[in-house]
Protein backbone atom coordinates (compact mmCIF):
# COMPACT_ATOMS: atom_id res chain seq x y z
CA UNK A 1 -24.86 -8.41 16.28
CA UNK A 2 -24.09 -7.25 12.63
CA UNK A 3 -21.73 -8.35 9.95
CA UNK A 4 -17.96 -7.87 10.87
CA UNK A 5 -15.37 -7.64 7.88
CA UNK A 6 -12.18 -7.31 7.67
CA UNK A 7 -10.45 -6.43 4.82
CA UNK A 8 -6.67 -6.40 4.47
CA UNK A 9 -4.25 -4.37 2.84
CA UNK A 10 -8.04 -1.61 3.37
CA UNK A 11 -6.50 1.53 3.70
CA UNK A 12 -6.01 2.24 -0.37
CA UNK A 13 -7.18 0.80 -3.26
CA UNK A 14 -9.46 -2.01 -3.82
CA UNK A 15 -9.41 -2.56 0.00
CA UNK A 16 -10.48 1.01 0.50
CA UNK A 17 -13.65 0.52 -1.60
CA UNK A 18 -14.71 -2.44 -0.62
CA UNK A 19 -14.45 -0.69 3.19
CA UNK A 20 -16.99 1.62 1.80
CA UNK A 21 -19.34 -0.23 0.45
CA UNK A 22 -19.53 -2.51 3.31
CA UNK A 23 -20.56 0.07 5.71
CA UNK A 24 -22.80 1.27 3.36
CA UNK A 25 -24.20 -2.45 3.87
CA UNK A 26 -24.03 -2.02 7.10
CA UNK A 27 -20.99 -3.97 8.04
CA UNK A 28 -18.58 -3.21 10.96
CA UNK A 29 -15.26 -3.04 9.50
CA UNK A 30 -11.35 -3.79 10.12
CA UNK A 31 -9.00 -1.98 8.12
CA UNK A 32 -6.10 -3.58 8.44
CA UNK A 33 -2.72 -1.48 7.38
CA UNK A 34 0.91 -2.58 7.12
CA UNK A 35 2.57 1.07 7.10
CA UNK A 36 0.16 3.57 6.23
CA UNK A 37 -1.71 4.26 9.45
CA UNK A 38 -2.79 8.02 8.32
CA UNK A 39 -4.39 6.36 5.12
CA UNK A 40 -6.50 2.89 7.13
CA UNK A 41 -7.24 5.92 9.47
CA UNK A 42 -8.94 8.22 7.34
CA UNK A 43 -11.01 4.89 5.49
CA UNK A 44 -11.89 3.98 9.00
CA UNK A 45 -13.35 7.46 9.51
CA UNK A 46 -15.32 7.36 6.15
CA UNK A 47 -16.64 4.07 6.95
CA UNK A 48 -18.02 5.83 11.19
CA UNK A 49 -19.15 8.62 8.98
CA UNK A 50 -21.48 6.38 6.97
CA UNK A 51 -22.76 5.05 10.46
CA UNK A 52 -20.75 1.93 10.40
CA UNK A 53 -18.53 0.99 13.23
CA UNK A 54 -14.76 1.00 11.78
CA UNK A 55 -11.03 0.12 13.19
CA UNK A 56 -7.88 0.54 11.58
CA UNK A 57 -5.66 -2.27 12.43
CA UNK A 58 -2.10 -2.95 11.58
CA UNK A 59 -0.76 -5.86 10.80
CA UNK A 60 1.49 -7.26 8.47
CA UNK A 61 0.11 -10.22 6.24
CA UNK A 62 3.68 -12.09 5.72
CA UNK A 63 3.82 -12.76 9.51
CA UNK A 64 2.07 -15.10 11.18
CA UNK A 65 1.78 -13.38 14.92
CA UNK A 66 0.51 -10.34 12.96
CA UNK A 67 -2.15 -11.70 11.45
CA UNK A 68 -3.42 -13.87 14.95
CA UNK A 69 -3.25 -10.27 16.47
CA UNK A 70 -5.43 -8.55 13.68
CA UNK A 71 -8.07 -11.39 14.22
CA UNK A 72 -8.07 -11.61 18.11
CA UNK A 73 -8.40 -7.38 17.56
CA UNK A 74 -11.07 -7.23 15.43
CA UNK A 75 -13.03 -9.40 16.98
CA UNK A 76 -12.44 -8.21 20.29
CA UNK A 77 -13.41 -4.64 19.58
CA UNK A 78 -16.14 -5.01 16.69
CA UNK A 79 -17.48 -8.44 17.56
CA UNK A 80 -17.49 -12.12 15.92
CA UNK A 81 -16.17 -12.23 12.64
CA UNK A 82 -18.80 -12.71 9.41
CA UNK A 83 -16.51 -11.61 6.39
CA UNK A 84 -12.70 -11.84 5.12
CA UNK A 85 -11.49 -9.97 2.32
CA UNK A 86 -7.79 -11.07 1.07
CA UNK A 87 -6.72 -8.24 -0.68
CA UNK A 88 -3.19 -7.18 1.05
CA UNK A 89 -0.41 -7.77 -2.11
CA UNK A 90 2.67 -6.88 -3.31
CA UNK A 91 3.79 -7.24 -6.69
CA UNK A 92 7.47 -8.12 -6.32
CA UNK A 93 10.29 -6.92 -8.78
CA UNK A 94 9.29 -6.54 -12.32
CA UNK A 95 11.34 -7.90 -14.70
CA UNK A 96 12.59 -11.27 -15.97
CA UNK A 97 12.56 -14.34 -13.53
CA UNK A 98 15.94 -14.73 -13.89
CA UNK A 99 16.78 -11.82 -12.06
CA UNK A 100 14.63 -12.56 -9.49
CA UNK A 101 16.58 -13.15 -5.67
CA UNK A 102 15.11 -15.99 -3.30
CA UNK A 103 14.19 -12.99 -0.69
CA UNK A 104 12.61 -11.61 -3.66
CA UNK A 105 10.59 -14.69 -4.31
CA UNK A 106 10.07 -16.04 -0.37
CA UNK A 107 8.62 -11.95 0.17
CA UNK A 108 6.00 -11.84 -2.58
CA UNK A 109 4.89 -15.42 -1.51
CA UNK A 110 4.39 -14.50 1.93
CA UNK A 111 2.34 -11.87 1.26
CA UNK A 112 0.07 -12.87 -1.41
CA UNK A 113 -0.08 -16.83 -0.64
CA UNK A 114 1.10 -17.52 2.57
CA UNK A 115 -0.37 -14.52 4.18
CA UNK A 116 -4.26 -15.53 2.52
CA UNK A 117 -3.42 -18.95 3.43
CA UNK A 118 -3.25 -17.89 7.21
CA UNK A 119 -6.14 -15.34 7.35
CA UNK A 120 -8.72 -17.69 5.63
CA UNK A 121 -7.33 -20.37 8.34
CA UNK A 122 -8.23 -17.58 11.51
CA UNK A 123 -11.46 -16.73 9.85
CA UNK A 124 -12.43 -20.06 9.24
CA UNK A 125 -11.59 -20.76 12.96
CA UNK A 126 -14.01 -18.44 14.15
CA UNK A 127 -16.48 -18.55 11.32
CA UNK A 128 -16.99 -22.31 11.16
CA UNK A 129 -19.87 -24.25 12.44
CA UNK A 130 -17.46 -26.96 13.08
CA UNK A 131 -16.15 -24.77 15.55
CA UNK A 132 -19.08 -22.91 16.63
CA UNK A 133 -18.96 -20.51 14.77
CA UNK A 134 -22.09 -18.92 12.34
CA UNK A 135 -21.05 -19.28 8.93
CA UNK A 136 -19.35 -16.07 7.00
CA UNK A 137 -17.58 -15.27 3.73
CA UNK A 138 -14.33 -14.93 2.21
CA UNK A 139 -13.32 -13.48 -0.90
CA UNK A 140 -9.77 -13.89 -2.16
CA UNK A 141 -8.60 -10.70 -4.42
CA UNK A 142 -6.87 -13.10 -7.41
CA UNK A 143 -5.73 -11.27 -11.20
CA UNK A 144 -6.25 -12.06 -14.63
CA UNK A 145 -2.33 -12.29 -14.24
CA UNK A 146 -2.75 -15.86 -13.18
CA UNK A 147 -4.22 -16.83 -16.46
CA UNK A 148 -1.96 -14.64 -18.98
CA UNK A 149 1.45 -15.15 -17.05
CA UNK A 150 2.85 -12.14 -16.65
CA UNK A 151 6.06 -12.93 -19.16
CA UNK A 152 8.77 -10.46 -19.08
CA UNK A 153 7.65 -8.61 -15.94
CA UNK A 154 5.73 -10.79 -13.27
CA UNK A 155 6.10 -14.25 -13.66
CA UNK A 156 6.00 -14.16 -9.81
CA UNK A 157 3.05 -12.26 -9.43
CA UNK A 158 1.19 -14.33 -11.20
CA UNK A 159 2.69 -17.26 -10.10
CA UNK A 160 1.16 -16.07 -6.39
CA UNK A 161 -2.92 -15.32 -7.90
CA UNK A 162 -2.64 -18.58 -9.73
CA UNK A 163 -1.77 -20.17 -6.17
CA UNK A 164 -4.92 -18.32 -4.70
CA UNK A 165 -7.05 -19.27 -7.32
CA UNK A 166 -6.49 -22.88 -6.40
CA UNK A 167 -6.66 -22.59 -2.72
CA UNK A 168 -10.36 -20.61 -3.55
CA UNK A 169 -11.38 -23.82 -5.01
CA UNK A 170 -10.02 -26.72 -2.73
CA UNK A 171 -11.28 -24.30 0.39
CA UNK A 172 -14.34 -23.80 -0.76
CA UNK A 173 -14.97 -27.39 -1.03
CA UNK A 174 -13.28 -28.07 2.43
CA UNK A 175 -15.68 -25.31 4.17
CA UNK A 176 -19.11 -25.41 1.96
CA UNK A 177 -20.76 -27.61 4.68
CA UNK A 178 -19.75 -25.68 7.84
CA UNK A 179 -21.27 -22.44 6.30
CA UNK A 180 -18.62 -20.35 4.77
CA UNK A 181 -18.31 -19.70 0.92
CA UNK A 182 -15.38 -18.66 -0.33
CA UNK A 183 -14.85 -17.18 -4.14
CA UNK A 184 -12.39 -14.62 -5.88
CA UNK A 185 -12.35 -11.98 -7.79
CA UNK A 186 -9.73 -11.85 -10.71
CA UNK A 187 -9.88 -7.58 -11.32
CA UNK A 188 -8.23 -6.06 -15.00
CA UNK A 189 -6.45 -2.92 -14.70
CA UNK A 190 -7.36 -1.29 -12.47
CA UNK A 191 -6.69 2.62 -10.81
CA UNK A 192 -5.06 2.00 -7.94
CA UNK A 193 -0.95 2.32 -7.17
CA UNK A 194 0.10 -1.14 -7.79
CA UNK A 195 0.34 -1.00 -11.58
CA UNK A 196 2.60 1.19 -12.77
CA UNK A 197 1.42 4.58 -13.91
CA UNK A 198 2.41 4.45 -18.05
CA UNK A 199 0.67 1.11 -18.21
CA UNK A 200 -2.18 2.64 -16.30
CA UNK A 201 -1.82 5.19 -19.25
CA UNK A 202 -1.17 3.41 -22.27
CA UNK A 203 -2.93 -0.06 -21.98
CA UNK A 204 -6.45 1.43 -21.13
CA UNK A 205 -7.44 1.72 -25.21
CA UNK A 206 -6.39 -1.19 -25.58
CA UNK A 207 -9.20 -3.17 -23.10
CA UNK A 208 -12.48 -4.24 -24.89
CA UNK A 209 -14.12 -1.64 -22.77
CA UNK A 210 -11.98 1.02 -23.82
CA UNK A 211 -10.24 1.71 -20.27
CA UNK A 212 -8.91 0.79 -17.09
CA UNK A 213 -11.45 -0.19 -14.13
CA UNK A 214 -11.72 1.84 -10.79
CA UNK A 215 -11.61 0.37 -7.62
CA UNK A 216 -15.31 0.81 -6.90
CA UNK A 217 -16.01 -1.36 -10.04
CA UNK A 218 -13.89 -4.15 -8.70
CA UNK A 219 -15.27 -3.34 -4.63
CA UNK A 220 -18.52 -4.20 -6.51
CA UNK A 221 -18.35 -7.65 -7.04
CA UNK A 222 -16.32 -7.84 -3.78
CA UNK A 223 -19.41 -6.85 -2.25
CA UNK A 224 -21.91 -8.78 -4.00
CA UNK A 225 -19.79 -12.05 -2.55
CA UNK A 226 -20.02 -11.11 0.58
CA UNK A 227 -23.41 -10.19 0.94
CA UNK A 228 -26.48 -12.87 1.07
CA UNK A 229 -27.36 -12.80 -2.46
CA UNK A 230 -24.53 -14.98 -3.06
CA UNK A 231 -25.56 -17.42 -0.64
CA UNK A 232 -25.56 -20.20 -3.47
CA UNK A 233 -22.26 -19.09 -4.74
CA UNK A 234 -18.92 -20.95 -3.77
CA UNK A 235 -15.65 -21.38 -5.33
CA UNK A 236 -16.52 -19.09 -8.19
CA UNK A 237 -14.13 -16.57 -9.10
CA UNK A 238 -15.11 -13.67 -10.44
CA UNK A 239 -13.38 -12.03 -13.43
CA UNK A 240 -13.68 -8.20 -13.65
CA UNK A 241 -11.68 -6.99 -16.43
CA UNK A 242 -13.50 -4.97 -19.09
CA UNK A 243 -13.89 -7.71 -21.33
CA UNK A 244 -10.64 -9.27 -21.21
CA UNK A 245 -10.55 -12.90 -20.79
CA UNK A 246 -7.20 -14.13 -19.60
C-alpha cells in the first residue's frame, strides 16, 4: 500500500494545499475538519479528482476522543498511516495578555499544543518500528510568531508555536531511531483567513520579498518533508517567510 496522510485543520488554507500536493504525490489523504464539512468535502474531492484516494474526517483537535477517532478512521478506511501534518490552529483573542481569560488561554493551548501533542503521540503509535509500525513523517505547522513574540496582539499565539517548536526537537530525537522524522515549518504571512485581512493588506511591502506568501508556497516545503528526499532531515524547522528572519 501507498502513503497515507493526514492533515488536520485540511479543509482551507495551508492544510488545503498541502492535501493537494500530496495526491499529486500520490498520497491517500485524511482531511480532517472541525466545522466546515462542505469545505474538507470539496478538498477531498480535488484530491479523488487527481486520482488520489481522499476522506474528509471531522474531528476536533482540542479533544482527546476526537482525535483517537480521526486516527482509528483514517486508517481504517485508507490504510496504515505514513504521514501527519499538524496544521489545525486557532489564534486566540488579539490583544494585550492582560486581557486575556483562562478559557481564553486553556482553548488556544488545546488546540495548537495539546492537540499536536496528541496526534504526533497516535501517529507515532502506529508509525513506529517500536511498535511495528514502518516508519512515516510528521511535520508540525510552527510561525515566525514564536521567534518575534507577538507583543501587543498574540503573546499567546506565539507562546503555543514556540511550544511546538520545542516538542519538534525533543520528538524528533525521541523517534529518529524507530523511523519517523519529524520537522516544522515556521510560514510568514501568509493568504489564508487566519491573519486578519488589513495586515494581509498593509504588511505585504513591507516583507523582504515584497509580499505575503500563498498557501501553496508554504504546502511546498510541507511537502518536501514529507516526501523521501528528506529522508536525512529531522528536527529541522523550516522557515518560509519571504526573507524575514524572526
Amino acid at each position: 500500500m501507498g502513503e497515507v496522510t493526514i492533515i488536520t485543520g485540511g479543509s482551507r488554507g495551508i492544510g488545503a494545499a498541502t492535501a493537494l500536493l500530496c495526491a499529486a504525490a500520490g498520497h491517500a489523504v485524511c482531511v480532517n475538519y472541525r466545522d466546515n464539512e462542505a469545505a474538507a468535502r470539496a478538498v477531498a474531492a480535488e484530491v479523488e479528482k487527481a486520482g488520489a484516494k481522499a476522506i474528509a474526517a471531522q474531528a476536533d483537535t482540542s479533544v482527546e476522543a476526537d482525535i483517537v477517532r480521526l486516527f482509528e478512521t483514517a486508517e481504517s478506511e485508507l490504510g496504515p498511516i505514513t504521514g501527519l501534518v499538524n496544521n489545525a490552529g486557532v489564534h486566540g483573542p488579539r490583544g494585550r495578555l492582560e486581557a486575556l481569560s483562562a478559557d481564553d488561554i486553556s482553548h488556544t493551548l488545546a488546540v495548537n499544543v495539546t492537540g499536536y501533542f496528541i496526534c504526533a503521540r497516535e501517529a507515532i503509535k502506529r508509525m513506529s518500528t517500536k511498535h511495528g509500525g514502518k516508519g512515516g513523517a510528521i511535520v508540525n505547522i510552527s510561525s515566525g510568531a514564536a521567534k518575534l513574540g507577538g507583543p501587543g496582539q498574540g503573546v499567546l499565539y506565539a507562546a503555543s508555536k514556540g511550544a511546538v517548536n520545542s516538542l519538534t526537537i525533543g520528538l524528533s530525537q525521541e523517534v529518529a531511531g524507530e523511523g519517523i522524522r519529524v520537522n516544522a515549518v515556521a510560514p510568514g504571512l501568509t493568504r489564508t483567513d487566519m491573519p486578519s485581512p488589513d495586515k494581509l493588506e498593509t504588511e505585504g511591502p513591507g516583507i523582504p520579498i515584497g509580499r505575503i506568501a500563498e498557501p501553496e508556497e508554504i504546502a511546498e516545503a510541507v511537502m518536501w518533508l514529507l516526501s523521501e528526499k528528506a529522508s536525512y532531515t529531522t528536527g529541522a524547522n523550516i522557515r518560509v517567510g519571504g526573507g524575514r528572519i524572526g
